[in-house]
N, C-alpha and C. Protein backbone atom coordinates (compact mmCIF):
# COMPACT_ATOMS: atom_id res chain seq x y z
N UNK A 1 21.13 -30.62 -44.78
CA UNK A 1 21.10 -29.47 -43.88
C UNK A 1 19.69 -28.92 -43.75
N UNK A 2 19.19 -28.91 -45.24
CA UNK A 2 17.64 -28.44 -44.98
C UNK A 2 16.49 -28.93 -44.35
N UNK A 3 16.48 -30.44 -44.64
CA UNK A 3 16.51 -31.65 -43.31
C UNK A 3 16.45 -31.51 -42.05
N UNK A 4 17.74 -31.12 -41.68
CA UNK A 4 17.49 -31.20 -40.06
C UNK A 4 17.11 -29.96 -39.65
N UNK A 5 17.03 -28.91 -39.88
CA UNK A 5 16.61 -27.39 -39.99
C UNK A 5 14.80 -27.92 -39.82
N UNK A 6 14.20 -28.15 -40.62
CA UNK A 6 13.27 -28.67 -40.80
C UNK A 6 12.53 -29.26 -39.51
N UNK A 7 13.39 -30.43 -39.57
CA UNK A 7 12.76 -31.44 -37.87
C UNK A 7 12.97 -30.88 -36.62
N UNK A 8 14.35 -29.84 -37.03
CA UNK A 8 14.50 -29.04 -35.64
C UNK A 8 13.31 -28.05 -35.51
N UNK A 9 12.66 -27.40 -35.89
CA UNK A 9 11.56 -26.36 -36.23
C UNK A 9 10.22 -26.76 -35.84
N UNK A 10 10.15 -28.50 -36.59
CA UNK A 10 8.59 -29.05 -36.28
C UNK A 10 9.08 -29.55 -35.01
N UNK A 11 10.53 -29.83 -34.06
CA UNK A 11 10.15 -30.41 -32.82
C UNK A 11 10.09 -28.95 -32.19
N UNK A 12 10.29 -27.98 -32.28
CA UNK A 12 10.33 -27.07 -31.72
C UNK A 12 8.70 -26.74 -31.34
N UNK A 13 8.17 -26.71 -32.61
CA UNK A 13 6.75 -26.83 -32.40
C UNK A 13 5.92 -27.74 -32.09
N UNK A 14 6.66 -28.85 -31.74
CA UNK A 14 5.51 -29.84 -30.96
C UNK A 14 5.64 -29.67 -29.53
N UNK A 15 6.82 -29.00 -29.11
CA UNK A 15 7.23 -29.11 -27.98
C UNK A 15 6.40 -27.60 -27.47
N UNK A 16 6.23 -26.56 -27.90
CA UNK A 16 5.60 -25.46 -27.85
C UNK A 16 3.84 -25.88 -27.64
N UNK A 17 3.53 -26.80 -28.94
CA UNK A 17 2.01 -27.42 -28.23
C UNK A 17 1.85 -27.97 -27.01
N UNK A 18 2.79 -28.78 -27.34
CA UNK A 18 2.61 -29.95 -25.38
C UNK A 18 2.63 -29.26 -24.43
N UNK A 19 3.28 -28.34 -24.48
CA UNK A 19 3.37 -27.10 -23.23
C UNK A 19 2.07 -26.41 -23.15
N UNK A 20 1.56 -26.01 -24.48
CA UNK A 20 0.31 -24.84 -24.58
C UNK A 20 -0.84 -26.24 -24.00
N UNK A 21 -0.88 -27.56 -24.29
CA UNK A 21 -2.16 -28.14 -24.02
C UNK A 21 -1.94 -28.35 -22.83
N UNK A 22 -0.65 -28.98 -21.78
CA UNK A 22 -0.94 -29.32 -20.54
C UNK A 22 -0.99 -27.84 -19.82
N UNK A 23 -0.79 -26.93 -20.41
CA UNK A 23 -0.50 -25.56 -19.29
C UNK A 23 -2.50 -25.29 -19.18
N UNK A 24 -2.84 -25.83 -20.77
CA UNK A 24 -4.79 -25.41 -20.92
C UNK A 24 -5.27 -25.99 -19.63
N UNK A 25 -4.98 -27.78 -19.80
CA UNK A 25 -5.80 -28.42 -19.06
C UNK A 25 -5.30 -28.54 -17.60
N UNK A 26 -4.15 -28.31 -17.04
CA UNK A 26 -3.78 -28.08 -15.57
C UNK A 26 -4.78 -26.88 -15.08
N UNK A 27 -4.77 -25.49 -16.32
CA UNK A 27 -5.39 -24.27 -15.29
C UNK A 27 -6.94 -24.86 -15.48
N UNK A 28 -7.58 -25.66 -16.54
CA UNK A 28 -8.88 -25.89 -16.28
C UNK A 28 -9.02 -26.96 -15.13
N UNK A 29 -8.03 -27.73 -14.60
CA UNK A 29 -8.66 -28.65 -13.82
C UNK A 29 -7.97 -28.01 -12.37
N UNK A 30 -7.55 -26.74 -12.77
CA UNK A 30 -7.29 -26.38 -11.23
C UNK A 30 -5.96 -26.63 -10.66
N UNK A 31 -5.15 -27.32 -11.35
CA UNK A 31 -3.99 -28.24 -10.93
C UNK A 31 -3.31 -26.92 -9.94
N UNK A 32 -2.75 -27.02 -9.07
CA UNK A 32 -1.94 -25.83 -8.78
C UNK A 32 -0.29 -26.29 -9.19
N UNK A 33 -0.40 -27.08 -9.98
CA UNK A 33 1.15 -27.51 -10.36
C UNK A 33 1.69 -26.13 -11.57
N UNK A 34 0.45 -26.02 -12.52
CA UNK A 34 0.83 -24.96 -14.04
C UNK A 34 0.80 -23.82 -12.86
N UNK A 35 0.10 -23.10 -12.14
CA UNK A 35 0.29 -21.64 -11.27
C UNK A 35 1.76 -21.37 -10.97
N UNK A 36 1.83 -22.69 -9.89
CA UNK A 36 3.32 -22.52 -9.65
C UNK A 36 4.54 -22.24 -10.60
N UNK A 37 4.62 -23.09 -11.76
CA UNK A 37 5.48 -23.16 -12.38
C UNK A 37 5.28 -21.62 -13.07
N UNK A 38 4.54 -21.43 -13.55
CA UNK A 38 4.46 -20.06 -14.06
C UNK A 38 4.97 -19.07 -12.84
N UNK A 39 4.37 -19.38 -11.92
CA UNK A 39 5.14 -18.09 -10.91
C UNK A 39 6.53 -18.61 -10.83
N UNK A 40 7.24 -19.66 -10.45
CA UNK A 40 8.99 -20.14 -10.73
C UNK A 40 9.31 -19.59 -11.97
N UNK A 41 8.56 -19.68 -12.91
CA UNK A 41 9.13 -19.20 -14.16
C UNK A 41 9.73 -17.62 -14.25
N UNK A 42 8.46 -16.95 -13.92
CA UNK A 42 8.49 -15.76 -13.22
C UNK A 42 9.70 -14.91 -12.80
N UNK A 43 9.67 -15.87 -11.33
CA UNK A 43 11.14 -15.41 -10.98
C UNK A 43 12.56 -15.70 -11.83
N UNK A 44 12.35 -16.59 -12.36
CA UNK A 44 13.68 -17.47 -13.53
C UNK A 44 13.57 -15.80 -13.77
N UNK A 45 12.85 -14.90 -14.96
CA UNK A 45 13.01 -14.39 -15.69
C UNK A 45 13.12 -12.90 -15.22
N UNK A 46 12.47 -12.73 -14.34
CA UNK A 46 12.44 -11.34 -14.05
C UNK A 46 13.74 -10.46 -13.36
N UNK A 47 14.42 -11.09 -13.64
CA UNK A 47 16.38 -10.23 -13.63
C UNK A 47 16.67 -9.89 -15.51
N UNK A 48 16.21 -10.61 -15.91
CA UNK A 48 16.40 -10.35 -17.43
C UNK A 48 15.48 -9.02 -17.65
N UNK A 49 13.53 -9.18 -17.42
CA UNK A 49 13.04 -8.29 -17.70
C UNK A 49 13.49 -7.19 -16.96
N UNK A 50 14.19 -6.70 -15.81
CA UNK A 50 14.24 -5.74 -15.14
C UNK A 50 15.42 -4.87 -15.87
N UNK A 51 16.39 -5.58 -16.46
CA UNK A 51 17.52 -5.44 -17.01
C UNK A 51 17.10 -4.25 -18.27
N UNK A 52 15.97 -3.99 -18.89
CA UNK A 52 15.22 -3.14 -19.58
C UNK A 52 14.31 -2.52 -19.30
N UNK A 53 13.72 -3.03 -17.99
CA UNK A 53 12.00 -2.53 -17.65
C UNK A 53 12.83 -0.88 -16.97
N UNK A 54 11.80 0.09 -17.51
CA UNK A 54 11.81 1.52 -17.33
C UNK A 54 12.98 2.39 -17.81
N UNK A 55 12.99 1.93 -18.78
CA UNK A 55 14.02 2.54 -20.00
C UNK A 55 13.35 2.89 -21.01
N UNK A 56 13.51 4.09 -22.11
CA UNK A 56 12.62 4.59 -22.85
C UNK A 56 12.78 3.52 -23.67
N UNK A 57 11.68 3.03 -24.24
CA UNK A 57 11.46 2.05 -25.47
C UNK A 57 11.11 0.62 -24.80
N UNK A 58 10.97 0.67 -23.18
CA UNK A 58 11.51 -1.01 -22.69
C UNK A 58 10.05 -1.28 -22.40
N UNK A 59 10.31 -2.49 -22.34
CA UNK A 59 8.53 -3.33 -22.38
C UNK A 59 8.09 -3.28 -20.99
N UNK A 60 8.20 -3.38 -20.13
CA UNK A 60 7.88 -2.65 -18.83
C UNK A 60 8.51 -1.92 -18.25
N UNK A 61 7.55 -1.43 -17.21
CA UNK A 61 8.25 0.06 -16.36
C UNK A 61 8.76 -1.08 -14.81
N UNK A 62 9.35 -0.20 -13.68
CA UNK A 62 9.66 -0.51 -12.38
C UNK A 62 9.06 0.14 -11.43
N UNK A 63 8.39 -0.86 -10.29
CA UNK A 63 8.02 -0.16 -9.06
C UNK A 63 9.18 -0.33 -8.25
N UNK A 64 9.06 0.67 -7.15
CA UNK A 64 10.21 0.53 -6.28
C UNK A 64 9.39 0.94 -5.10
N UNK A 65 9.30 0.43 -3.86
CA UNK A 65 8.70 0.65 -2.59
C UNK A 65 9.56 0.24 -1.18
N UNK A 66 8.89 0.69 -0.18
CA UNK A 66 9.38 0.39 0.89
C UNK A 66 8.67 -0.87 1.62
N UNK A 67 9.81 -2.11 1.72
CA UNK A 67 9.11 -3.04 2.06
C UNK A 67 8.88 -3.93 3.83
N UNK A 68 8.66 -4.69 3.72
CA UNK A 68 9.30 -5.03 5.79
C UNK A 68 10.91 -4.98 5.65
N UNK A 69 11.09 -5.94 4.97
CA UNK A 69 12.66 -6.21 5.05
C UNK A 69 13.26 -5.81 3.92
N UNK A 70 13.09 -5.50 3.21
CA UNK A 70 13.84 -4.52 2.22
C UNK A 70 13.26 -3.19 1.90
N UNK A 71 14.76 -2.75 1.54
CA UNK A 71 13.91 -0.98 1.78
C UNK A 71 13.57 -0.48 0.50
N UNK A 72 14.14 -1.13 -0.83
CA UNK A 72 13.29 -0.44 -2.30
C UNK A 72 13.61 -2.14 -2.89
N UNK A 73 12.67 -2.90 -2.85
CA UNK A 73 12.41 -4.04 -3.66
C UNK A 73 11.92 -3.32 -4.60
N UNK A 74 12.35 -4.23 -6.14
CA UNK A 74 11.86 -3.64 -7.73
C UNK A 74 10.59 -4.82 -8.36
N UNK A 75 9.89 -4.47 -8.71
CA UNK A 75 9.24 -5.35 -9.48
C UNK A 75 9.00 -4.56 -11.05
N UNK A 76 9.35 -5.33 -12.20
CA UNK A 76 8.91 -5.14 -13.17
C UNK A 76 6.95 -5.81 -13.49
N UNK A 77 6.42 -4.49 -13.93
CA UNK A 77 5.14 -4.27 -14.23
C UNK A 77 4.80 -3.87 -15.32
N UNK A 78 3.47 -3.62 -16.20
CA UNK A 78 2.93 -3.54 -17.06
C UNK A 78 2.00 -1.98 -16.54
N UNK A 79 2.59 -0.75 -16.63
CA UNK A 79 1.93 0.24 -16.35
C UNK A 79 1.65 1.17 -17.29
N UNK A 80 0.58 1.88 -17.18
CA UNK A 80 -0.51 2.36 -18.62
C UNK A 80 -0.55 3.76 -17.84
N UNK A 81 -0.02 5.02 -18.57
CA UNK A 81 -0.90 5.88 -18.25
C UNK A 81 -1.83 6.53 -18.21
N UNK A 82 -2.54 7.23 -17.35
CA UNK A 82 -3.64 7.99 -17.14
C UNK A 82 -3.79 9.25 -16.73
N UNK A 83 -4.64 10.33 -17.03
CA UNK A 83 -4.71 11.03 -16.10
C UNK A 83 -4.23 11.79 -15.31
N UNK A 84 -5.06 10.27 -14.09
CA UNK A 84 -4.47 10.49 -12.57
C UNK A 84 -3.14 10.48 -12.25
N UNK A 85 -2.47 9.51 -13.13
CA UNK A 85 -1.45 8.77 -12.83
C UNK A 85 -0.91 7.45 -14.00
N UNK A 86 -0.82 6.52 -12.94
CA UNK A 86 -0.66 5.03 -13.35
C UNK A 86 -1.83 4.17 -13.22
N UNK A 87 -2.02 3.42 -13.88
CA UNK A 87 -2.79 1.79 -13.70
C UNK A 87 -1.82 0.39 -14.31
N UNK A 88 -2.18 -0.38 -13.09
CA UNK A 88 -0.98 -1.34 -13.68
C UNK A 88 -2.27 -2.60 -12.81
N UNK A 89 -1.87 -3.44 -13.74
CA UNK A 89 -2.54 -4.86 -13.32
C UNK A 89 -2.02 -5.41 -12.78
N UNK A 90 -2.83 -6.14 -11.71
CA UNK A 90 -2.17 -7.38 -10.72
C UNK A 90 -2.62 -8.83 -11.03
N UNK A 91 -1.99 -9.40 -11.86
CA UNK A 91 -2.37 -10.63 -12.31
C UNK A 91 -2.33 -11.23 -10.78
N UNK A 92 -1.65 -10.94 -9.94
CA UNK A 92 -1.88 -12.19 -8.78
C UNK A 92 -2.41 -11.76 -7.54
N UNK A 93 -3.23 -10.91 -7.85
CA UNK A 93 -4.62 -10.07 -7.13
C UNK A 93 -3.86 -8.77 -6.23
N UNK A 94 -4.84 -8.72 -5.53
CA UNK A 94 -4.44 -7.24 -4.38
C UNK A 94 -4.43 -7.86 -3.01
N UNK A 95 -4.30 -8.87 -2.98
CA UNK A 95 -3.66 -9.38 -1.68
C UNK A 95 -2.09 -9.67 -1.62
N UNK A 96 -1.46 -9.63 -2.08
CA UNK A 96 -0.02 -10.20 -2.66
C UNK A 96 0.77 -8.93 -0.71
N UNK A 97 1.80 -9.70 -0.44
CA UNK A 97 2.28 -8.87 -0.16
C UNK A 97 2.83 -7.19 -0.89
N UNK A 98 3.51 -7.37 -1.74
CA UNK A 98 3.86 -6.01 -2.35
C UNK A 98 2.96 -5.10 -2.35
N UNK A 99 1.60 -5.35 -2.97
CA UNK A 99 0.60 -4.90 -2.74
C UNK A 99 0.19 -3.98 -1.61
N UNK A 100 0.00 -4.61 -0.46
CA UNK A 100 -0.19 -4.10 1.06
C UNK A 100 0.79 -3.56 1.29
N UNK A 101 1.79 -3.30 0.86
CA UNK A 101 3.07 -3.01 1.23
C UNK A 101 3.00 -1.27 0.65
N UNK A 102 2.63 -1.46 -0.32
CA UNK A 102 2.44 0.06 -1.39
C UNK A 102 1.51 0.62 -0.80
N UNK A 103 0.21 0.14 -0.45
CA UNK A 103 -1.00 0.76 -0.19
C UNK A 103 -0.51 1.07 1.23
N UNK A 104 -0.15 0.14 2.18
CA UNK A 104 0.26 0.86 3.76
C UNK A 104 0.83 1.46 3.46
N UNK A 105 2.08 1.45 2.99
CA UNK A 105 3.10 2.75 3.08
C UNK A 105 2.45 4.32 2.40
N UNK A 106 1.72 4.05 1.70
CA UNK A 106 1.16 5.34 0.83
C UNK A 106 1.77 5.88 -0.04
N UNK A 107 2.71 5.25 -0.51
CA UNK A 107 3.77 5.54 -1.93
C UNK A 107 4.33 4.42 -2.42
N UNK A 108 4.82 4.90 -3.51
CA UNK A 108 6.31 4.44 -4.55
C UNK A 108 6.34 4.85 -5.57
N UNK A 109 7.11 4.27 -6.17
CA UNK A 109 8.26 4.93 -7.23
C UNK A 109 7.91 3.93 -8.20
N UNK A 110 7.60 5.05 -9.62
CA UNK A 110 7.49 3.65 -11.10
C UNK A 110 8.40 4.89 -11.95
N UNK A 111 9.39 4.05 -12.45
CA UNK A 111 10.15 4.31 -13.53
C UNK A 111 9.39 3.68 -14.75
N UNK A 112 9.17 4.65 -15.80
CA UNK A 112 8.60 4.37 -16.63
C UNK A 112 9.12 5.13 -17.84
N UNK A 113 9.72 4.22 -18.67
CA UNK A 113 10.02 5.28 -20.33
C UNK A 113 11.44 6.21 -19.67
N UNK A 114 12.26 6.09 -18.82
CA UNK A 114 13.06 6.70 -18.53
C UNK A 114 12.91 7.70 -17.25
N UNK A 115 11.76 8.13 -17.09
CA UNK A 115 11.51 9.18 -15.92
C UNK A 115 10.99 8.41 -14.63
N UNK A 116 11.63 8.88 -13.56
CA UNK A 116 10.84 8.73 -12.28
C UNK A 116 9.97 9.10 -11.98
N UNK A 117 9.16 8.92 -11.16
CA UNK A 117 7.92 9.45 -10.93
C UNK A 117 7.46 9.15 -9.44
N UNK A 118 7.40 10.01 -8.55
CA UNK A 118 6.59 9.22 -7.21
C UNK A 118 5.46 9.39 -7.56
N UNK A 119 4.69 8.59 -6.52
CA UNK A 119 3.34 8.39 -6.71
C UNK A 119 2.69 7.98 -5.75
N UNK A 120 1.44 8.85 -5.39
CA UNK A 120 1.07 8.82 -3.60
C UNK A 120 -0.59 8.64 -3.71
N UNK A 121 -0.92 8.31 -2.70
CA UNK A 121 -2.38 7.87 -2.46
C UNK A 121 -2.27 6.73 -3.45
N UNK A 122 -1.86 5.15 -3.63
CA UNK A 122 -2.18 4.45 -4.47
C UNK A 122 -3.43 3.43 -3.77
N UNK A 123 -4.44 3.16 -4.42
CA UNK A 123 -5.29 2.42 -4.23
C UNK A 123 -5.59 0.65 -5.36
N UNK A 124 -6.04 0.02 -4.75
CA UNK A 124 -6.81 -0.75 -5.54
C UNK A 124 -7.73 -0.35 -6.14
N UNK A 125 -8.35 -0.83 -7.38
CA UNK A 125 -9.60 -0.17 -8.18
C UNK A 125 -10.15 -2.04 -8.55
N UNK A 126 -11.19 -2.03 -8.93
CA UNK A 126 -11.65 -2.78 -9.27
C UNK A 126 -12.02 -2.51 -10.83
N UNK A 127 -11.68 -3.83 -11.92
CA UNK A 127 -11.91 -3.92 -12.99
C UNK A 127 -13.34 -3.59 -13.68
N UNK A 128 -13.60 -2.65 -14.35
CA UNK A 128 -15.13 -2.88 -14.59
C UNK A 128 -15.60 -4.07 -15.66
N UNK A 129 -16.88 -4.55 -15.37
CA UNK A 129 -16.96 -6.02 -15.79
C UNK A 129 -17.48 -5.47 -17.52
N UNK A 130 -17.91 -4.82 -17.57
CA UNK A 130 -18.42 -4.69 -18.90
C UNK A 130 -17.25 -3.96 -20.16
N UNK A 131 -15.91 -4.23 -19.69
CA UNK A 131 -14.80 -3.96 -20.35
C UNK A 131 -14.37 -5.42 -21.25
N UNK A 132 -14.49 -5.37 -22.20
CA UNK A 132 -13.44 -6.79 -23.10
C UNK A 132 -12.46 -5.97 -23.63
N UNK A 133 -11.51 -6.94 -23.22
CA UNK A 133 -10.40 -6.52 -24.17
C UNK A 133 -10.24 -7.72 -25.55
């Protein structure tokens, strides 16, 4: 029993490398095959993450906006407060539809930690370069 416990664990982890080295060398050679799949993946998952996102304790919050053809599409996000407001990263830039979609309309809605919140005048900001995380 301790045996196969064992081989099940190290294939688990070889199978976890093969993934981590071809996912390295697809994004270094540009492949657009690893992008995609990560964005398919994406969608695979993001009914699960939403299923918690903007609940007190939940690992992301929810935007909700007005879109062409739908009138409150949700996306689960990674939003930090500030301040002003919110900052939330766009891993897949500020061209994305949703994006243009928030900024034309001049609002939406992030559930975050349990509370709603509108939120108006949203802009793009640009990252400052002399930040490491």
């Amino acid at each position: 029993m301790g045996r196969r416990i064992v081989a099940l664990l190290g294939g688990f982890v070889v199978v976890i490398a093969v993934l981590g080295v071809v996912s390295a060398v697809g994004m270094r050679a540009r492949s657009p095959l690893v992008p995609n799949a990560v964005r398919k993946s994406g969608r695979l998952t993001k009914g699960l993450v939403l299923k918690s996102s903007g609940t007190p304790g939940g690992m992301a919050s929810v935007v909700r906006h007005v879109g062409r053809r739908a009138v409150a599409p949700t996306k689960p996000v990674q939003a930090v407060v500030t301040d002003d407001g919110f900052v939330i990263a766009l891993p897949s830039g500020p061209t994305t539809d949703r994006v243009r979609n928030i900024v034309t309309h001049g609002s939406a809605t992030i559930v975050h930690e349990g509370a709603t919140v509108e939120v108006g005048e949203p802009e793009v900001v640009a990252w400052p370069r002399w930040h490491r995380c």
